[in-house]
Protein backbone atom coordinates (compact mmCIF):
# COMPACT_ATOMS: atom_id res chain seq x y z
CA UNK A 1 -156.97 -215.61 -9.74
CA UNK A 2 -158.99 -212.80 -11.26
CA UNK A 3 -156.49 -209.98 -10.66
CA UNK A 4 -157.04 -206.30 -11.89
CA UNK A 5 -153.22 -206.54 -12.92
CA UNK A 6 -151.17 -209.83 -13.18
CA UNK A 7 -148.78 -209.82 -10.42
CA UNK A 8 -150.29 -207.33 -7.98
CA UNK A 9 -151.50 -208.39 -4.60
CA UNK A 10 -154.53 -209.80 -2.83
CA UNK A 11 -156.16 -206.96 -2.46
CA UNK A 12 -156.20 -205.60 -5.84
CA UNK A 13 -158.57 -208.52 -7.04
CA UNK A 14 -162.27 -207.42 -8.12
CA UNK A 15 -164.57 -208.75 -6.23
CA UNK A 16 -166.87 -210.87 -8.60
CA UNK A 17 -170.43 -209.49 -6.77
CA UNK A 18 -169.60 -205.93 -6.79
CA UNK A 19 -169.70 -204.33 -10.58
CA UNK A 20 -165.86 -202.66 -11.26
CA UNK A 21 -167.88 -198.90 -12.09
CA UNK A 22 -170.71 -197.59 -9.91
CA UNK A 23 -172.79 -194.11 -10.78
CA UNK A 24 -170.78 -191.98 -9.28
CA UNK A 25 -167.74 -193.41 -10.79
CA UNK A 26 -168.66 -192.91 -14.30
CA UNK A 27 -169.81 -188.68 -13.49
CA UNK A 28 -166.47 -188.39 -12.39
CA UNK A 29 -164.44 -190.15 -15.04
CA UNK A 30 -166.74 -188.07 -17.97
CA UNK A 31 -167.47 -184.80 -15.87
CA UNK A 32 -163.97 -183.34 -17.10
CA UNK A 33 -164.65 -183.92 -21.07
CA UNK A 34 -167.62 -180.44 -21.22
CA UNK A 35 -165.47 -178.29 -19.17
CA UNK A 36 -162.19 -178.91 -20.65
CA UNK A 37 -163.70 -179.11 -24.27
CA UNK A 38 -165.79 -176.02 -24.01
CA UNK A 39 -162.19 -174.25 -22.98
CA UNK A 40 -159.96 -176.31 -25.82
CA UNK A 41 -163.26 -174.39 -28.31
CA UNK A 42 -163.10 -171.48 -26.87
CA UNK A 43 -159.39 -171.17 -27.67
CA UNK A 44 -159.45 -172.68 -30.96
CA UNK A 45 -162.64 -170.41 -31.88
CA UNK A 46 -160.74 -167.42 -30.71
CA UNK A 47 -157.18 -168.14 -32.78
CA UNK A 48 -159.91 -169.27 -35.75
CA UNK A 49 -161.52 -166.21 -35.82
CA UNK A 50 -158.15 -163.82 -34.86
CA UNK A 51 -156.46 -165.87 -38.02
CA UNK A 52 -159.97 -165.58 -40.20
CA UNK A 53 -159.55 -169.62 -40.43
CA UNK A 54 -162.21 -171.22 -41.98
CA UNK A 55 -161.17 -174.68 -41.33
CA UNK A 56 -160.54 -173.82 -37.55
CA UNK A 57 -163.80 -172.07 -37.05
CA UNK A 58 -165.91 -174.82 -38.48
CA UNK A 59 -163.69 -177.49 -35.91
CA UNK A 60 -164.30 -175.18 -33.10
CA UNK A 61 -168.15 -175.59 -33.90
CA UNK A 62 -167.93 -179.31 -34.37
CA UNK A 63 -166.12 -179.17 -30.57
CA UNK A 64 -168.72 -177.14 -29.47
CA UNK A 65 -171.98 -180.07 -30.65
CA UNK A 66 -169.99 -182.64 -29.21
CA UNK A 67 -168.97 -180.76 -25.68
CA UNK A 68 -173.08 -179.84 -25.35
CA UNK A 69 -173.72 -183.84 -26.12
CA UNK A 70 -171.29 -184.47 -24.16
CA UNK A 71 -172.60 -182.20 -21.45
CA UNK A 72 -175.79 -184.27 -21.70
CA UNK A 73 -174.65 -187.14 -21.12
CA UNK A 74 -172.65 -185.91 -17.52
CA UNK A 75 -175.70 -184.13 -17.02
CA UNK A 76 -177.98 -187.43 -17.27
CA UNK A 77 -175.24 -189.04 -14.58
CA UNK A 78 -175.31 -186.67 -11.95
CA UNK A 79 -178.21 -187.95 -10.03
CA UNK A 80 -177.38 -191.76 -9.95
CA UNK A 81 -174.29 -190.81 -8.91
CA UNK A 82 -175.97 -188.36 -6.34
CA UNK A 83 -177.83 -191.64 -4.91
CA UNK A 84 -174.32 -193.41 -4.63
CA UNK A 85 -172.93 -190.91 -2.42
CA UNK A 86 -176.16 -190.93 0.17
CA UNK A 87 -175.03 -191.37 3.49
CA UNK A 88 -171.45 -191.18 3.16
CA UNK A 89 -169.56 -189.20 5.99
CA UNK A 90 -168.71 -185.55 4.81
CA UNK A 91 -171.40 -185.34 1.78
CA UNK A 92 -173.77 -182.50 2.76
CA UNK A 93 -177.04 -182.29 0.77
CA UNK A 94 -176.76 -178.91 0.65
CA UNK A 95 -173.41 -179.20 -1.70
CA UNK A 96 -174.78 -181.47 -3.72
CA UNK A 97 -178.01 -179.42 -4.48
CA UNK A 98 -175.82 -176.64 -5.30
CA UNK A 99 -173.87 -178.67 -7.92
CA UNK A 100 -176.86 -179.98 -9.16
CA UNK A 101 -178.83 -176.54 -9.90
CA UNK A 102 -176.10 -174.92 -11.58
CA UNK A 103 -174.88 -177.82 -13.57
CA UNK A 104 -178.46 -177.96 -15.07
CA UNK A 105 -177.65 -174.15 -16.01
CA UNK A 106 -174.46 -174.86 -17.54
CA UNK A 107 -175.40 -177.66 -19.04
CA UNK A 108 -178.54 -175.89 -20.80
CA UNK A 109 -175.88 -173.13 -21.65
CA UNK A 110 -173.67 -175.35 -23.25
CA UNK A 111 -176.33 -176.99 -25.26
CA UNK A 112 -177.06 -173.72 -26.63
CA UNK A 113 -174.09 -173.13 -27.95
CA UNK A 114 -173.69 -176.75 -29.68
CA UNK A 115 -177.63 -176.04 -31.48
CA UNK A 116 -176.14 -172.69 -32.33
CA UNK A 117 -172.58 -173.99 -33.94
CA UNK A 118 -174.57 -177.08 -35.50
CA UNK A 119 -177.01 -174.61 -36.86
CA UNK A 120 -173.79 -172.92 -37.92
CA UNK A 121 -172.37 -175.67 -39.59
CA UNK A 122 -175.55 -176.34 -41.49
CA UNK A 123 -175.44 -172.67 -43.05
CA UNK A 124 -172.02 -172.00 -43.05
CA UNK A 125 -171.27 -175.76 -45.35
CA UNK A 126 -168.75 -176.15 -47.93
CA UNK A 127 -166.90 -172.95 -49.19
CA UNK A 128 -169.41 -170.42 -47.28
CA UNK A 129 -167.44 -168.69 -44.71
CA UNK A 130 -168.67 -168.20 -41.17
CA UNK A 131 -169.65 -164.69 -40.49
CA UNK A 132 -167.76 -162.75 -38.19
CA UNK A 133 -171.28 -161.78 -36.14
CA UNK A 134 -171.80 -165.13 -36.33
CA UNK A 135 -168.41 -166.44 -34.94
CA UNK A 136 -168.49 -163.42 -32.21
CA UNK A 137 -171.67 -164.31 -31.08
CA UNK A 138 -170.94 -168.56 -30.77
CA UNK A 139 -167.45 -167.62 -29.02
CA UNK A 140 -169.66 -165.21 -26.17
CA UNK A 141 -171.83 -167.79 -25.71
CA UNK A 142 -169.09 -170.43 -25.33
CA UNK A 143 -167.17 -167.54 -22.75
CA UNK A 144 -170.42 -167.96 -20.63
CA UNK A 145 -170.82 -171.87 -20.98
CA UNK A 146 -167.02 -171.81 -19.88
CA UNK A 147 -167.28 -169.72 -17.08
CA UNK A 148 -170.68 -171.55 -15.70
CA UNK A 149 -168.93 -175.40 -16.31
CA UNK A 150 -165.85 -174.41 -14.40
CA UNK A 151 -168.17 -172.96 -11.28
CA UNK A 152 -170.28 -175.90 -11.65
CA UNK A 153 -167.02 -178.53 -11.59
CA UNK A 154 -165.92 -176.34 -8.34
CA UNK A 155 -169.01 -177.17 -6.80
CA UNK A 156 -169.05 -180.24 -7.52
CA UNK A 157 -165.58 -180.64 -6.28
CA UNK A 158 -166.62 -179.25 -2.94
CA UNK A 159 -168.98 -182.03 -2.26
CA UNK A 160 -165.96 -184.95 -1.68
CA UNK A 161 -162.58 -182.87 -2.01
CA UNK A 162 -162.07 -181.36 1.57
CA UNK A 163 -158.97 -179.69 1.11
CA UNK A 164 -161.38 -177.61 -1.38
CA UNK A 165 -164.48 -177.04 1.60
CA UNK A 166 -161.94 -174.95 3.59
CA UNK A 167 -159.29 -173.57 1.62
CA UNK A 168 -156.46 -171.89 4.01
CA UNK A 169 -154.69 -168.91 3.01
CA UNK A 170 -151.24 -169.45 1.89
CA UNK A 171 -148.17 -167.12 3.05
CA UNK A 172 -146.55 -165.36 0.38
């Protein structure tokens, strides 16, 4: 048969009419890729421009044009995968319009930041160093885009994670 793994059971086989990766499946499996990237060049911007690295400044731009494409592209999945969660019990319209508006915020944020490092990039080629404005300014840019990504993954957490609708106070 066509199993997902040889040797598991029944009812691990695909179903042949039903396509293995709907919308909301592929937000989900990309959504983590801006937020976690635009914190992994936030921290390598910061030791770059603490050390007066160069090489690590121009990488932490580089992560910064491919976190705001890949921002795009999550962005450009959120509403098919809105349509795939229509109608299913606990998804509130009012969570999901939440996500939505701020993740076209932090997604406009973050695109900023990857036009401003690629513009870096450009001007800063070869043995020119990055200016230190220049760095300060990409890395308080990339502190915003951070701050408004995680919010916006929170929110977007809210709108199938529960345990995260209602969180209970824990005893010390």
């Amino acid at each position: 048969g066509n199993y997902f793994l040889a040797g598991t059971a029944n009812q691990h086989k695909l179903p042949a009419e039903k396509p293995a990766m709907n919308a909301a499946h592929l937000h989900l499996a990309i959504n983590h890729v801006p937020v976690l990237g635009t914190v992994f060049g936030v921290l390598l911007l910061a030791v770059a421009l603490w050390r007066k690295s160069e090489d690590l400044k121009k990488a932490a731009l580089a992560t910064f044009v491919i976190v705001a494409a890949s921002a795009v592209v999550v962005y450009l999945t959120g509403e098919p995968a809105e349509g795939a969660l229509k109608g299913l019990p606990g998804v509130t319209e009012r969570r999901v319009e939440a996500h939505e508006d701020l993740a076209g915020v932090a997604m406009a944020a973050s695109v900023a930041v990857g036009v401003t490092a690629l513009i870096g990039l450009a001007l800063f080629q070869g043995a020119r160093p990055i200016k230190g404005w220049f760095g300060g300014a990409v890395l308080a840019g990339a502190l915003l885009a951070s701050a408004l990504m995680a919010y916006t993954a929170y929110l977007g957490g809210q709108i199938r994670h529960t345990e995260m609708q209602n969180p209970t106070r824990v005893a010390p």
